[in-house]
Protein backbone atom coordinates (compact mmCIF):
# COMPACT_ATOMS: atom_id res chain seq x y z
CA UNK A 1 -57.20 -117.17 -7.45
CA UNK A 2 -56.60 -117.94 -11.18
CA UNK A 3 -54.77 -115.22 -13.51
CA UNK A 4 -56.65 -113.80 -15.98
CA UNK A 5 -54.93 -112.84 -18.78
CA UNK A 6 -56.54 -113.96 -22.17
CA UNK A 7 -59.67 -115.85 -22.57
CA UNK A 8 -61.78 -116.94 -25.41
CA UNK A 9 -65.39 -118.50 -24.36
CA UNK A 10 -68.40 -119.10 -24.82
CA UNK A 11 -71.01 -116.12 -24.75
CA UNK A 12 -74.41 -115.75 -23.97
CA UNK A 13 -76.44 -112.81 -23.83
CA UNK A 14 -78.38 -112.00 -20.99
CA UNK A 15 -80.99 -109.33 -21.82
CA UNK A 16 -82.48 -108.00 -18.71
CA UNK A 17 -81.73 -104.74 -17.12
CA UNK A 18 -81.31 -104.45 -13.17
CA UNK A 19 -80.22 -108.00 -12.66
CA UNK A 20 -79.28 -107.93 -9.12
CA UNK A 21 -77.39 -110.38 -6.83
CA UNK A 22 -80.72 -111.34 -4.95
CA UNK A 23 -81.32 -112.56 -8.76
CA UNK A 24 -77.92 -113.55 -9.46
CA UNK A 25 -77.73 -115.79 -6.01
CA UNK A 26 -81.04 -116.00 -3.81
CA UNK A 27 -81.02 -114.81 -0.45
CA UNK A 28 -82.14 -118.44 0.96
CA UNK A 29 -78.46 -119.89 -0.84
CA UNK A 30 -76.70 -117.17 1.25
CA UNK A 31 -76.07 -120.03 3.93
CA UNK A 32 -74.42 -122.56 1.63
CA UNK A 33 -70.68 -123.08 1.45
CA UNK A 34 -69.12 -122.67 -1.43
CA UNK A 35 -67.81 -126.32 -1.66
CA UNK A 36 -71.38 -127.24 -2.09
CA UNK A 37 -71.27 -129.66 -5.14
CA UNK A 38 -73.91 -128.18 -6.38
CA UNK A 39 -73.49 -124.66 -5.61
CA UNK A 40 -72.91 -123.72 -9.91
CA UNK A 41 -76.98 -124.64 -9.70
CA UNK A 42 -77.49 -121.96 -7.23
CA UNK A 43 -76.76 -119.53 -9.73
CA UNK A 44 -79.80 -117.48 -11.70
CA UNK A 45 -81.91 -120.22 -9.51
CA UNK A 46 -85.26 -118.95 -9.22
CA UNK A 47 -84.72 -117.34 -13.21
CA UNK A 48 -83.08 -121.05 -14.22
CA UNK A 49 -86.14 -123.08 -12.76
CA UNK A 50 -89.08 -123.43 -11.91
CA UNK A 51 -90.55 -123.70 -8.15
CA UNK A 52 -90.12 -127.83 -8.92
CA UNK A 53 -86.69 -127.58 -10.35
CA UNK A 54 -87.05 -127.71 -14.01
CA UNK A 55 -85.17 -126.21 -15.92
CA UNK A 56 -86.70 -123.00 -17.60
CA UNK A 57 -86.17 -123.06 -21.34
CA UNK A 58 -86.58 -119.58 -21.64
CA UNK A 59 -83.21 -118.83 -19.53
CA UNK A 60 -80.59 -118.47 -22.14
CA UNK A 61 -77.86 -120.43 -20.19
CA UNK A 62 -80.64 -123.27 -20.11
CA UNK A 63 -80.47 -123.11 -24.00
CA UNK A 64 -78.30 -126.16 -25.53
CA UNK A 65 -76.38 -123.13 -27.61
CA UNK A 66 -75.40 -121.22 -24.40
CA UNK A 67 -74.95 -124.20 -21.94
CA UNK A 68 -71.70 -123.73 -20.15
CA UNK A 69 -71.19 -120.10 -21.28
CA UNK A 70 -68.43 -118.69 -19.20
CA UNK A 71 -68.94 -115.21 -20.26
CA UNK A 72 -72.06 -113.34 -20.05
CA UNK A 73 -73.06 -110.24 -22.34
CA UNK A 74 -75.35 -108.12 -19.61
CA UNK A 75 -77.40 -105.00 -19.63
CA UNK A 76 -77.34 -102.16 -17.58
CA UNK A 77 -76.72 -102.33 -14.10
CA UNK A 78 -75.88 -105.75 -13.58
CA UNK A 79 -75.56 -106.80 -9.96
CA UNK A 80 -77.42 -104.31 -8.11
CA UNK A 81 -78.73 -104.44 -4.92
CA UNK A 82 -77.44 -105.86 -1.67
CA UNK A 83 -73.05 -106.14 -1.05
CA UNK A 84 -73.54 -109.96 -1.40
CA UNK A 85 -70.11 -111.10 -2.32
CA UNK A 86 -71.31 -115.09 -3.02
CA UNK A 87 -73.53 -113.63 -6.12
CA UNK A 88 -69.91 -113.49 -7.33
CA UNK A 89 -69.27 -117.23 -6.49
CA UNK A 90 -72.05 -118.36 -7.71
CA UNK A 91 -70.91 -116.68 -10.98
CA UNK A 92 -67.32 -118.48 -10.48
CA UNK A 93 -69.07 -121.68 -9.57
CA UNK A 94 -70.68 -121.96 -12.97
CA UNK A 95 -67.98 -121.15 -14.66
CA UNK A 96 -68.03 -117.90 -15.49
CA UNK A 97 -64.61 -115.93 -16.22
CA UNK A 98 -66.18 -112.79 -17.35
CA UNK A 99 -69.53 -110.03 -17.49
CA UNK A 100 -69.93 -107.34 -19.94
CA UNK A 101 -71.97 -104.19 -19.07
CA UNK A 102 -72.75 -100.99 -19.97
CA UNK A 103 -72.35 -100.65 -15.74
CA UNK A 104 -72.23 -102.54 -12.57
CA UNK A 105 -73.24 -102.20 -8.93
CA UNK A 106 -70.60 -100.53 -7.71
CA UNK A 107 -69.99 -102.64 -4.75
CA UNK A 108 -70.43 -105.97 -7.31
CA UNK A 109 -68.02 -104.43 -9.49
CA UNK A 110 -65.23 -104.41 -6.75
CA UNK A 111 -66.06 -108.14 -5.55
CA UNK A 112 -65.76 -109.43 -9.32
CA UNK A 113 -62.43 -108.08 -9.27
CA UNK A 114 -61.38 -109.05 -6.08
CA UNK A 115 -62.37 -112.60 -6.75
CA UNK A 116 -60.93 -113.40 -9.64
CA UNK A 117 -63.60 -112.46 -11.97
CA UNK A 118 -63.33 -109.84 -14.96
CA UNK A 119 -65.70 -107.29 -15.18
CA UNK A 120 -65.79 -105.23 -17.97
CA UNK A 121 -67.60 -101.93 -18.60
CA UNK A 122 -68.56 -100.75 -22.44
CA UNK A 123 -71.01 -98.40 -23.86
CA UNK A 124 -74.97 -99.46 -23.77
CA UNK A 125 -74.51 -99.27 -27.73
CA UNK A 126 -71.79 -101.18 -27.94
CA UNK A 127 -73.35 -104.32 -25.42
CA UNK A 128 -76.30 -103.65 -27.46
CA UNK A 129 -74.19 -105.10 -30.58
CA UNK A 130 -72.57 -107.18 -28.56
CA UNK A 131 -75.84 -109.52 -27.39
CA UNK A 132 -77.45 -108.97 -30.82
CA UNK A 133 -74.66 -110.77 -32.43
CA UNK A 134 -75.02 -113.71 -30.04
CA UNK A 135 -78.60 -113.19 -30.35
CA UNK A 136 -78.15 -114.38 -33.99
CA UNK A 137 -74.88 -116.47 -34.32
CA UNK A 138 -75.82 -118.86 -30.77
CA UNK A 139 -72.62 -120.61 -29.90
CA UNK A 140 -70.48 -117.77 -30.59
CA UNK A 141 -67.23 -117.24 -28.93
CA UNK A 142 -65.65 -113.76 -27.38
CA UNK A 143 -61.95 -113.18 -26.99
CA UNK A 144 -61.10 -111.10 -24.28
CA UNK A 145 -57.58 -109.99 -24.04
CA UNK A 146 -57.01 -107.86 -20.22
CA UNK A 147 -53.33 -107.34 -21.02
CA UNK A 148 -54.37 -105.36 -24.47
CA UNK A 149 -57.63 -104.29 -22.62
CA UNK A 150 -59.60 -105.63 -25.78
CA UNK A 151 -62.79 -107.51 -26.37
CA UNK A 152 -63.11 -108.81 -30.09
CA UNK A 153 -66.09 -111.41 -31.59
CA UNK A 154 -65.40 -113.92 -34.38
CA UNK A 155 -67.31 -111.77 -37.06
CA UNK A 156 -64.82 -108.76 -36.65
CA UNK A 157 -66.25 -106.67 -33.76
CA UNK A 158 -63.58 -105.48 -31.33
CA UNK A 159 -63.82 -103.25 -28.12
CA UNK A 160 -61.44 -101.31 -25.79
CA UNK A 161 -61.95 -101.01 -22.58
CA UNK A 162 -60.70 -99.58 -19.51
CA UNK A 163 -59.61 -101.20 -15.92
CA UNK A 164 -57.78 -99.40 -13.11
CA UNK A 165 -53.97 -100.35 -13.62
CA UNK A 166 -53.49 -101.83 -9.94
CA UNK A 167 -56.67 -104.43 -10.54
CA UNK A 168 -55.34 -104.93 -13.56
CA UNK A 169 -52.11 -106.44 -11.87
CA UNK A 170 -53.63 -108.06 -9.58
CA UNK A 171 -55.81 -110.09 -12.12
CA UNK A 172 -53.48 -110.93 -14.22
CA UNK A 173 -50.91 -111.99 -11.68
CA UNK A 174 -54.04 -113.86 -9.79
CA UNK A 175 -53.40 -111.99 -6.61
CA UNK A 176 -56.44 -111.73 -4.14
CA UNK A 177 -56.38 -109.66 -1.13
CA UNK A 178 -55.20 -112.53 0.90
CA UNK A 179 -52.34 -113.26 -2.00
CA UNK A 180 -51.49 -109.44 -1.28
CA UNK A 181 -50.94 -110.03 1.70
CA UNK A 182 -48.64 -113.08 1.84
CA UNK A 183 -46.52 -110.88 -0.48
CA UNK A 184 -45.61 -108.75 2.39
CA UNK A 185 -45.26 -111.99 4.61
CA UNK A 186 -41.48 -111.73 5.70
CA UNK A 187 -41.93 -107.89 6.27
CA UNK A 188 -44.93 -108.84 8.61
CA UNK A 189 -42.78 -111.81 10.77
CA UNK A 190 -40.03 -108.79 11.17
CA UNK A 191 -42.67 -106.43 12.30
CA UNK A 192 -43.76 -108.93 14.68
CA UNK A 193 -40.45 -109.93 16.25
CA UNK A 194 -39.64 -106.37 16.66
CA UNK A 195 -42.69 -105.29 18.41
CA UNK A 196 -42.81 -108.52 20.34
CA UNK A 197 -39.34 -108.15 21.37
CA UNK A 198 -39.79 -104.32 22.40
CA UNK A 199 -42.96 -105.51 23.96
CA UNK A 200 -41.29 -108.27 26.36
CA UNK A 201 -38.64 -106.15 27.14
CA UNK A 202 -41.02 -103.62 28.88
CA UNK A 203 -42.62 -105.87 31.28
């Protein structure tokens, strides 16, 4: 997966509170492969459009300032609801590198990390600020810094936060579980050789 180490993007604010992954990807999208060309659309669908697929002008990403936002200034618990772990590719799919919450479903929380994507925890004042701010300056841009742990806005606002040390790593170094894995590769073809050989010799 792609390191994360520093990234400055586009922000938009996302107001609502208990936005869940049936909200964040749609049950019926569940079947889709992530290839899909047009999986990115899949994302927010039935909040980005209407039942005849216009686009909903309401829906901040739909707005010309927030179009191609990659990071997304939630509300409180953001992704909810069922383990669905493509609610976090649909997020990728679009584009999206990080999500700022006051909190997360837990399970949601663990998938973002495991996939490459950043999520970051602050107090409900300080995401508050955070969307107000891109509220009134649309366009705006957030740096996030995950070596420093930092989250700062062009007008002066900057945040700490907190991540456990080993996903930390892990992001930074863009190691997945499967990338975790491989690291251990040669100690895994010894294992195997041994116990094969011990195995053989048995029978």
């Amino acid at each position: 997966m792609e390191p994360f180490v520093f990234h400055r993007g586009l922000a938009a604010p996302i107001d609502a509170i208990n936005l869940d992954t049936d909200q964040i990807l749609p049950a019926r999208f569940l079947r889709k492969r992530r290839s899909d060309p047009e999986y990115n659309t899949f994302l927010f669908h039935d909040l980005r459009f209407d039942p005849v697929g216009n686009e909903n002008q309401n829906f901040k990403l739909n707005q010309e300032a927030f179009r191609g936002a990659t990071i997304i200034v939630g509300n409180s618990n953001f992704g909810g609801g069922s383990s669905r772990e493509a609610a976090v590719f649909a997020l990728e799919a679009y584009g999206i590198r990080s999500v700022i919450a006051p909190n997360f479903g837990d399970i949601f929380y663990n998938n973002c990390l495991k996939n490459g994507l950043l999520p970051i925890v602050l107090t409900k004042a300080q995401t508050d600020q955070l969307r107000k701010t891109l509220h009134q300056n649309p366009g705006s841009r957030i740096d996030i810094d995950l070596n420093e742990q930092r989250v700062s806005t062009d007008n002066g606002i900057t945040y700490a936060f907190e991540i456990n040390d080993t996903a930390k790593n892990n992001l930074m170094l863009g190691l997945g579980q499967i990338g975790l894995t491989m690291m251990h590769a040669k100690r895994i073809s010894e294992f195997e050789a041994r116990y094969n050989a011990q195995l053989y010799s048995e029978c």
